[in-house]
C-alpha atoms as a PDB file:
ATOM      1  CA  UNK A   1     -10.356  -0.534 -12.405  1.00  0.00           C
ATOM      2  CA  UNK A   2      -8.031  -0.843  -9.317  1.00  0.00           C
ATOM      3  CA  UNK A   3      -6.036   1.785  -7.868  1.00  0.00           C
ATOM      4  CA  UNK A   4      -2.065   1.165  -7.041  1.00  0.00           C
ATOM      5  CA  UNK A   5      -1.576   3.618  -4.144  1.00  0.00           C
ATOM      6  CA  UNK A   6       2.191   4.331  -3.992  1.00  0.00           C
ATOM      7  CA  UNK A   7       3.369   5.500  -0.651  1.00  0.00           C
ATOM      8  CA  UNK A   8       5.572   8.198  -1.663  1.00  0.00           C
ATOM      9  CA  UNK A   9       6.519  10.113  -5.029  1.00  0.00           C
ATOM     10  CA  UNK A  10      10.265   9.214  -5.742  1.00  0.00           C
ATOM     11  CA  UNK A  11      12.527   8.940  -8.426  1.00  0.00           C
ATOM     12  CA  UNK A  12      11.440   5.081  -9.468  1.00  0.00           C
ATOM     13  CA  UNK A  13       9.904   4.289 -12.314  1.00  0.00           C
ATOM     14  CA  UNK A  14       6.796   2.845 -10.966  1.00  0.00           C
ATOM     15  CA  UNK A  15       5.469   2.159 -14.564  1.00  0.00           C
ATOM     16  CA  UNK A  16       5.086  -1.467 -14.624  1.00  0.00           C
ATOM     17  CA  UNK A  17       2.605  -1.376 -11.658  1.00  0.00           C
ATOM     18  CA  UNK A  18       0.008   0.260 -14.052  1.00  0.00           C
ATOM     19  CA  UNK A  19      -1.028  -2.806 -15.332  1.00  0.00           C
ATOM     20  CA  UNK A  20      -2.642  -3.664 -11.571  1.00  0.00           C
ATOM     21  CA  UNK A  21      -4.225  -0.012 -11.942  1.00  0.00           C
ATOM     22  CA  UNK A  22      -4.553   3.832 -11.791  1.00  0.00           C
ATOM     23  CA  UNK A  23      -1.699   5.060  -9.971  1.00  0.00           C
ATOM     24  CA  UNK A  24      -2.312   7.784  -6.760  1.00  0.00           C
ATOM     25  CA  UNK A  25       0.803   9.077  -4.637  1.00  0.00           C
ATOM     26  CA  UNK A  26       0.143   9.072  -1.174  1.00  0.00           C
ATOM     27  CA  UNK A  27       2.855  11.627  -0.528  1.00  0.00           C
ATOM     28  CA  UNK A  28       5.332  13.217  -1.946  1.00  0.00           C
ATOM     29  CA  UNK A  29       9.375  14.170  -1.653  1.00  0.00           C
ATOM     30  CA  UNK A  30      11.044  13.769   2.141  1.00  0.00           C
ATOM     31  CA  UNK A  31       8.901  12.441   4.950  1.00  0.00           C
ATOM     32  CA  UNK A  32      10.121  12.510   8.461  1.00  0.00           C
ATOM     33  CA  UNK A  33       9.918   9.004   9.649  1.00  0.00           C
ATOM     34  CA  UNK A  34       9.001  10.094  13.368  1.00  0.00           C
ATOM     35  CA  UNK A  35       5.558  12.191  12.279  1.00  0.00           C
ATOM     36  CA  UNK A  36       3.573   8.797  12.451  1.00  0.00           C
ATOM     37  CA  UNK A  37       0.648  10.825  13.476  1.00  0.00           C
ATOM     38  CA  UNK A  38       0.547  12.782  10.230  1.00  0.00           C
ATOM     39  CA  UNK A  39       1.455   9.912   7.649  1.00  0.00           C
ATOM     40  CA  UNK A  40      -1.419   8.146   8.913  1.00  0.00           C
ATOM     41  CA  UNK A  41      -3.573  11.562   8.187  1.00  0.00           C
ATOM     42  CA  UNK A  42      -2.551  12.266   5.261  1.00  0.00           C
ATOM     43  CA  UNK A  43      -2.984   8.692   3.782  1.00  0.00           C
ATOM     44  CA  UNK A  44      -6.287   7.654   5.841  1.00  0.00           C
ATOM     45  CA  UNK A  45      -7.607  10.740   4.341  1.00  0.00           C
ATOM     46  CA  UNK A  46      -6.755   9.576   0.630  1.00  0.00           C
ATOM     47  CA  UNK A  47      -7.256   5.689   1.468  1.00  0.00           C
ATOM     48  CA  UNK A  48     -10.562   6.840   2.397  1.00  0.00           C
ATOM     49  CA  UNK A  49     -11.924   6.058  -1.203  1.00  0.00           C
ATOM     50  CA  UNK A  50     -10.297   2.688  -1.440  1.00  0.00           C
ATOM     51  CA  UNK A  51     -12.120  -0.342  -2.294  1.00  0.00           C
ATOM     52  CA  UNK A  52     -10.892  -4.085  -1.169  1.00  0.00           C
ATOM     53  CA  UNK A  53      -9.101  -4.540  -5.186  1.00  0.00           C
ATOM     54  CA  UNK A  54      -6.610  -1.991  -4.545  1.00  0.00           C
ATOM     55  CA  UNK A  55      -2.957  -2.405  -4.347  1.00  0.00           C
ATOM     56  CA  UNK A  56      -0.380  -0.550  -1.523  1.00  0.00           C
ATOM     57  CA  UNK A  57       2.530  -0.588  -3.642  1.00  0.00           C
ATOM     58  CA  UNK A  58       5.853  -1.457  -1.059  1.00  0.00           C
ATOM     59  CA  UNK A  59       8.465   1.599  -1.610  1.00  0.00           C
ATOM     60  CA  UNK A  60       9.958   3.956   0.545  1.00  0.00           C
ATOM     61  CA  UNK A  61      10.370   3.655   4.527  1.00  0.00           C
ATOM     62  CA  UNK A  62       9.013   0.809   6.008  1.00  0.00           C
ATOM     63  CA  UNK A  63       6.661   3.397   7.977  1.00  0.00           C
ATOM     64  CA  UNK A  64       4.993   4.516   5.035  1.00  0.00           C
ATOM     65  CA  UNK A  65       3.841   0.847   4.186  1.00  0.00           C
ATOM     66  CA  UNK A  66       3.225   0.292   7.803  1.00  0.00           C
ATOM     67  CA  UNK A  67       0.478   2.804   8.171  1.00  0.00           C
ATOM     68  CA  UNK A  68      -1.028   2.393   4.750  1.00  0.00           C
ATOM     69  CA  UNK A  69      -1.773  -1.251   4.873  1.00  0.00           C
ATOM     70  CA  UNK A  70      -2.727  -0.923   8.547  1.00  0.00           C
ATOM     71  CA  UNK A  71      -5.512   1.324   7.205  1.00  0.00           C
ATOM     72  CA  UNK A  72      -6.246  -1.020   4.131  1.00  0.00           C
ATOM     73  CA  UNK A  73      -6.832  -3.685   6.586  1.00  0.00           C
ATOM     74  CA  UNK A  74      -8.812  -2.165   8.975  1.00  0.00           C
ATOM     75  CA  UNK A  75     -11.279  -0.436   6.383  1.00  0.00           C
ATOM     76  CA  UNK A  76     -11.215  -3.366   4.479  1.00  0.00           C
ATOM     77  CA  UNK A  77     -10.307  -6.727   6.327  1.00  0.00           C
ATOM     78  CA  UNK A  78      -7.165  -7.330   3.206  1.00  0.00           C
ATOM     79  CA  UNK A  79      -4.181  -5.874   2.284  1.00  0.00           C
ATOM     80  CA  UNK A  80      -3.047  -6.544  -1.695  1.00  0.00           C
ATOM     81  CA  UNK A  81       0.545  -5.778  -1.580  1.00  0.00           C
ATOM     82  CA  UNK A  82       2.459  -5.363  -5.189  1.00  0.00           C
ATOM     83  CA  UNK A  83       6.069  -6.272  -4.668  1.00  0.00           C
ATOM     84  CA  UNK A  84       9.121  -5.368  -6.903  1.00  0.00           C
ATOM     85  CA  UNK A  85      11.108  -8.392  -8.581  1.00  0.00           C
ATOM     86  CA  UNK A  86      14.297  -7.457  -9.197  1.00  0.00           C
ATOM     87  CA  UNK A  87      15.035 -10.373 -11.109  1.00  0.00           C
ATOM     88  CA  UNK A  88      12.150 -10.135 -13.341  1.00  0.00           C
ATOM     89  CA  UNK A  89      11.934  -6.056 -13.287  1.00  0.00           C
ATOM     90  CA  UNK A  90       8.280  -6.165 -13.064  1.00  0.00           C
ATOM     91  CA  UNK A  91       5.732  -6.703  -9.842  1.00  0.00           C
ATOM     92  CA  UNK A  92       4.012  -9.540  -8.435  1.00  0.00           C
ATOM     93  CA  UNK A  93       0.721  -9.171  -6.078  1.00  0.00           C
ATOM     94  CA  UNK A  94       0.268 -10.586  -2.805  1.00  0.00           C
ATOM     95  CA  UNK A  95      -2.647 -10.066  -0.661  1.00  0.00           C
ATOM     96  CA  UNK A  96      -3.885 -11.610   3.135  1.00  0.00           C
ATOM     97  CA  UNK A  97      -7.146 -11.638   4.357  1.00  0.00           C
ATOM     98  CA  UNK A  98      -7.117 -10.477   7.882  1.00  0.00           C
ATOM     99  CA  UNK A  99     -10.132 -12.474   8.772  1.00  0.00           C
ATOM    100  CA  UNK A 100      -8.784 -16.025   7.375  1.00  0.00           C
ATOM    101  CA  UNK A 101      -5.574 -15.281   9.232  1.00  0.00           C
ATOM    102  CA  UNK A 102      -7.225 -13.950  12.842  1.00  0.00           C
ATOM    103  CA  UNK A 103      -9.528 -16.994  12.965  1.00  0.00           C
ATOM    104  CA  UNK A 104      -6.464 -19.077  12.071  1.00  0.00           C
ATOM    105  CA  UNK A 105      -4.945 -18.044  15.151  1.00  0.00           C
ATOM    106  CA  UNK A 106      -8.142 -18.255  17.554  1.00  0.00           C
ATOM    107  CA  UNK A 107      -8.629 -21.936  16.870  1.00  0.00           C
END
């Protein structure tokens, strides 16, 4: 089964995203937006079991999602991206495939 990594532990409900998969925190409480050094650490060293199926679940600062789907992409050439729908209260997925998009732009 997938895993939905979640870039930080918050207050959300983050329930609905189960149905994509496990659930893992890739941090947890406040997270000083200017350490970019030791976000990407901390999550390359958990991201470090991904596998191409799993999710980065979009929450928190915009750094957080930054460095974990860098990572996602580099170690596995896609990002799968679950977004929240406020409308609908539940989330969608969205993924790119690096490669389909870099060879895109070389032709």
């Amino acid at each position: 089964m997938p895993k939905v990594y979640i870039t930080n532990k918050s207050g959300h409900d983050f329930s609905p995203a189960e149905k994509f998969g496990d659930i893992i925190f890739l941090s947890e409480g406040r997270i000083n937006q200017y350490q970019v050094a030791r976000v990407y650490r901390e999550y390359a060293d958990i991201l470090k079991d991904s596998s191409p199926e799993d999710y980065i679940l979009i929450t928190g600062l915009s750094l957080m999602s930054s460095v974990a789907s860098a990572i996602m992409a580099r170690k596995h050439g896609r990002v799968n991206w679950l977004q929240f729908h406020a409308q609908t209260k539940d989330y969608k997925s969205r993924t790119i495939i690096i490669d389909e998009l870099i060879g895109e732009i070389h032709r």
